[in-house]
Protein backbone atom coordinates (compact mmCIF):
# COMPACT_ATOMS: atom_id res chain seq x y z
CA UNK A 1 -33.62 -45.71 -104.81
CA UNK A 2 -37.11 -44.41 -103.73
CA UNK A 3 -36.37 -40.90 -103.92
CA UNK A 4 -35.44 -41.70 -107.11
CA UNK A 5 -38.55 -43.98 -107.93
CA UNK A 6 -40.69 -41.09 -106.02
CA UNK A 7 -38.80 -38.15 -108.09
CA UNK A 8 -39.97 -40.39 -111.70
CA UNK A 9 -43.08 -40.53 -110.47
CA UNK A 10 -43.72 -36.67 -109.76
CA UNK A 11 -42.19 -36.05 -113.47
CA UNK A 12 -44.09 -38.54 -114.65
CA UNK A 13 -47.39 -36.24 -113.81
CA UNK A 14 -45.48 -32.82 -114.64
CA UNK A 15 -44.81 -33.70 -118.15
CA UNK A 16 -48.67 -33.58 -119.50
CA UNK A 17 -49.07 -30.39 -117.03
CA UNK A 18 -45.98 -28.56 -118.23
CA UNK A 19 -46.78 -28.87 -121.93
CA UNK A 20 -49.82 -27.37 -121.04
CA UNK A 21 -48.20 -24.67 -120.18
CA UNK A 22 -45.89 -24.41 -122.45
CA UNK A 23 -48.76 -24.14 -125.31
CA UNK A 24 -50.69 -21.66 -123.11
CA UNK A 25 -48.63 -18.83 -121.26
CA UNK A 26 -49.14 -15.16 -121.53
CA UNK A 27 -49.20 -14.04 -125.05
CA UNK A 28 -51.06 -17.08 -125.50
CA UNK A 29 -48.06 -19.16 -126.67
CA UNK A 30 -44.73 -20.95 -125.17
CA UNK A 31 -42.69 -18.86 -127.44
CA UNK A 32 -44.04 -15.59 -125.63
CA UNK A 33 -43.60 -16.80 -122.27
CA UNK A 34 -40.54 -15.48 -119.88
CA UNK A 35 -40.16 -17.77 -117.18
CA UNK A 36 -37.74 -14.67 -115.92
CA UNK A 37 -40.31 -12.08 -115.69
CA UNK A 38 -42.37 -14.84 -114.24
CA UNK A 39 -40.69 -16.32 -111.46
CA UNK A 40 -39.30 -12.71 -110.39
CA UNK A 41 -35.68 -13.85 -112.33
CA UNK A 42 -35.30 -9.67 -114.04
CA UNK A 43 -32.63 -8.55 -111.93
CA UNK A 44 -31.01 -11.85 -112.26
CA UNK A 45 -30.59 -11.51 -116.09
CA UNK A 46 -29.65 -8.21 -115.62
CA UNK A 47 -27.15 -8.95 -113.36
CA UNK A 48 -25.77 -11.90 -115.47
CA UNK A 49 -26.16 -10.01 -119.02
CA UNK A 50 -24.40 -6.75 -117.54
CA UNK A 51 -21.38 -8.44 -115.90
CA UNK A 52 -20.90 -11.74 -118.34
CA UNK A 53 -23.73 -11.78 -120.84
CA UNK A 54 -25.21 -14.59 -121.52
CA UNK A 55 -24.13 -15.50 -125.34
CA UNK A 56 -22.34 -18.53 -125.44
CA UNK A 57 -21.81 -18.61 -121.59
CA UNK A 58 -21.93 -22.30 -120.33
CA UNK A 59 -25.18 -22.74 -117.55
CA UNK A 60 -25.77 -25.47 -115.59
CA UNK A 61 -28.99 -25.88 -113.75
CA UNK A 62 -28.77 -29.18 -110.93
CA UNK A 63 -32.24 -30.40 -110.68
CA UNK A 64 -33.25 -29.31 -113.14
CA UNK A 65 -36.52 -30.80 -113.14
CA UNK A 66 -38.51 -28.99 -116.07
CA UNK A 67 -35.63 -27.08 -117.62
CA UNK A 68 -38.11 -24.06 -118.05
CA UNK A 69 -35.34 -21.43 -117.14
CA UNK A 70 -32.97 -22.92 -118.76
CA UNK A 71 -35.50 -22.68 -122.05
CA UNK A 72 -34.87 -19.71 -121.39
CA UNK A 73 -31.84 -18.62 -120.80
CA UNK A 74 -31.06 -20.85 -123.98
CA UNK A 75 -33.10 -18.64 -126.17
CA UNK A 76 -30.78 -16.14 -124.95
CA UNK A 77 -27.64 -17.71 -126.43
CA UNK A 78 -26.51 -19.31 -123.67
CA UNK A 79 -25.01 -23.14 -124.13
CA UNK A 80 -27.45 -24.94 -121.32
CA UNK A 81 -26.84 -27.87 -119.65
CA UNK A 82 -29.67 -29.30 -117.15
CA UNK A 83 -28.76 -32.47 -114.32
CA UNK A 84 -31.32 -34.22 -112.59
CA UNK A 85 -31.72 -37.61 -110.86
CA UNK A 86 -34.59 -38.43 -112.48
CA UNK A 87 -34.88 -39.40 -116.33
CA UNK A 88 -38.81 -38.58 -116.27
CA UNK A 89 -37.76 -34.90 -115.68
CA UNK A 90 -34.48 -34.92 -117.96
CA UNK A 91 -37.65 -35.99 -120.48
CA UNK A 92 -39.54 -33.19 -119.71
CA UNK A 93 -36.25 -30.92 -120.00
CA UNK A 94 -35.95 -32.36 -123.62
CA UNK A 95 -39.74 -31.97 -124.98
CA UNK A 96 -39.97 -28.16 -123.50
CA UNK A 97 -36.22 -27.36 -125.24
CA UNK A 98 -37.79 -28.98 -128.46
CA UNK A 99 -40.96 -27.15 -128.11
CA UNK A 100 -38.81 -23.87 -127.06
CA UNK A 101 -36.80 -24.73 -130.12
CA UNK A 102 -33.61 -24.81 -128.07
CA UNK A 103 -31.15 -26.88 -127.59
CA UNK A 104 -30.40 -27.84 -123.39
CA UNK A 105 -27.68 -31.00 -122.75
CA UNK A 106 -29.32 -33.00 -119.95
CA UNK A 107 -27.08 -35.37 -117.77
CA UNK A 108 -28.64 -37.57 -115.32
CA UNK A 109 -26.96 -37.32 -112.07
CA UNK A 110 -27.14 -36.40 -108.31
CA UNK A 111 -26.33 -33.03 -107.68
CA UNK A 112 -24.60 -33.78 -104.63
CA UNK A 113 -21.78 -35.10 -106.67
CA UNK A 114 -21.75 -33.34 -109.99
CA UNK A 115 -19.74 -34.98 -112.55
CA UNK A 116 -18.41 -31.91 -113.88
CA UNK A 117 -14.64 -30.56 -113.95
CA UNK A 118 -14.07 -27.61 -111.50
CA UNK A 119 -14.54 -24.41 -113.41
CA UNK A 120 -16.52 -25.70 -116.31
CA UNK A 121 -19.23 -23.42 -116.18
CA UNK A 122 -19.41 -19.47 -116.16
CA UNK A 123 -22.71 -19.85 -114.33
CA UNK A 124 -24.52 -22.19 -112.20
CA UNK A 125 -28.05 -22.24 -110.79
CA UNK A 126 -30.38 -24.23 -108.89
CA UNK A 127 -33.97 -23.10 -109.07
CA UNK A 128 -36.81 -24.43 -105.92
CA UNK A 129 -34.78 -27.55 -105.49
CA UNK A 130 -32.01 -26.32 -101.87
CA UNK A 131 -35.11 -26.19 -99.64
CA UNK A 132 -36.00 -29.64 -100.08
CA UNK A 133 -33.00 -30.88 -98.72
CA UNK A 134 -31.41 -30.84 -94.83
CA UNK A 135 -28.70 -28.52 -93.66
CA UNK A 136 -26.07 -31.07 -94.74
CA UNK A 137 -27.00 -31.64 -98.09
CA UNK A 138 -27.92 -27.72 -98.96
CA UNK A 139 -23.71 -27.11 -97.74
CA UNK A 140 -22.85 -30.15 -100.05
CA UNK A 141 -24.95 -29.02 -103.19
CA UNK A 142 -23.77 -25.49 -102.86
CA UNK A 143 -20.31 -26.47 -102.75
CA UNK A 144 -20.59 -28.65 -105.69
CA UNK A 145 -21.92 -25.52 -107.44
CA UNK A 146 -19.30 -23.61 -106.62
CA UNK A 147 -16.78 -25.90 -107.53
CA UNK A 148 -18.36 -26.38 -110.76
CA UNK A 149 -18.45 -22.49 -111.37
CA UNK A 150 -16.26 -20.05 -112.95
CA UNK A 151 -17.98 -17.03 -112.35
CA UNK A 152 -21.03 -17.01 -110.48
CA UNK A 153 -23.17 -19.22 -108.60
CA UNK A 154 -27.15 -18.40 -107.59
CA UNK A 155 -29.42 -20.37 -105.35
CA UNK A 156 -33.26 -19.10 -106.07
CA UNK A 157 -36.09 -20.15 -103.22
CA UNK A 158 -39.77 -19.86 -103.57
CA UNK A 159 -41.45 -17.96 -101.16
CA UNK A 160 -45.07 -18.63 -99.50
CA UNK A 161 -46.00 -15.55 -101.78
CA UNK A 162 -44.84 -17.30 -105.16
CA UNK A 163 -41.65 -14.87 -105.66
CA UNK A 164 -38.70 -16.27 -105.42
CA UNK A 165 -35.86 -15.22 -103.67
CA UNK A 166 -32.35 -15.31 -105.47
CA UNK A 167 -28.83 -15.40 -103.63
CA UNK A 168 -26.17 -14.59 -106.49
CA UNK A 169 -23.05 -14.75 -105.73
CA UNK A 170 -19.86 -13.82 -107.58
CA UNK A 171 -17.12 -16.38 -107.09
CA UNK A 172 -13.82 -14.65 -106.44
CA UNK A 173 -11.54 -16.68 -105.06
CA UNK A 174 -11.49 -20.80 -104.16
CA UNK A 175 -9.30 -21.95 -101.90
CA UNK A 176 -8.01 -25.64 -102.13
């Protein structure tokens, strides 16, 4: 219950600092700004848009927390769907889709136990969220993600430098 009190409070002071941002990114405006380019995500797009493509794939973010990327990756046609613990960022999620004019589902839930059907999305990623946890809970939430995931699954870490690294991973076959 406290991470989840300590979580609402961090969103809490993210929301007035993320549409900040989202009014004042390169270009000068929200609309311009690509979170992608930003956060190092090119060859992920590429990746996804050359082997999938993104229109009207299903996307799942857990922890979403801001639900910048999935802005995003909205914009790009696909159907979004962001899960996080905490309601202050699910709010956050919702005023940067309505500010993105795009439309991102939000669930509130732990992403240790997604309440999702296995296989229900063709992509699932969790962005600067696995490090947080312990050894443990990084296994669980990636095989949650997994077992959520169609097609491909893809873990992205910051890095002291600010560039985040990205682990994709094509999900071939799941045993049962």
């Amino acid at each position: 219950m406290e991470k989840i009190a300590a979580l609402n409070r961090f969103w809490e002071e993210q929301i007035h600092q993320y549409s900040v941002v989202a009014n004042s990114c390169e270009g000068g405006s929200f609309e311009d700004f690509d979170p992608i380019k930003s956060l190092g995500y090119l060859r992920l797009r590429d990746i996804l848009s050359s082997r999938m493509g993104l229109g009207g794939a299903s996307v799942l973010e857990p922890g979403c927390g801001s639900g910048l990327v999935l802005c995003y990756f909205s914009k790009l046609g696909a159907n979004c769907t962001g899960l996080d613990i905490s309601d202050k960022a699910l709010e956050l999620t919702k005023l940067l889709a309505e500010e993105k004019g795009t439309n991102i589902a939000t669930v509130n839930g732990d992403y240790l136990e997604l309440p999702f059907k296995d296989n229900r999305f063709d992509f699932v990623f969790n962005s600067g969220v696995i490090e947080h946890e312990q050894s443990k809970e990084q296994e669980r939430l990636v095989h949650e993600m997994v077992r959520v995931s169609k097609h491909y699954v893809a873990v992205a870490i910051p890095t002291n430098v600010g560039v985040h690294q990205i682990f994709l991973r094509e999900v071939i076959h799941k045993g049962k």
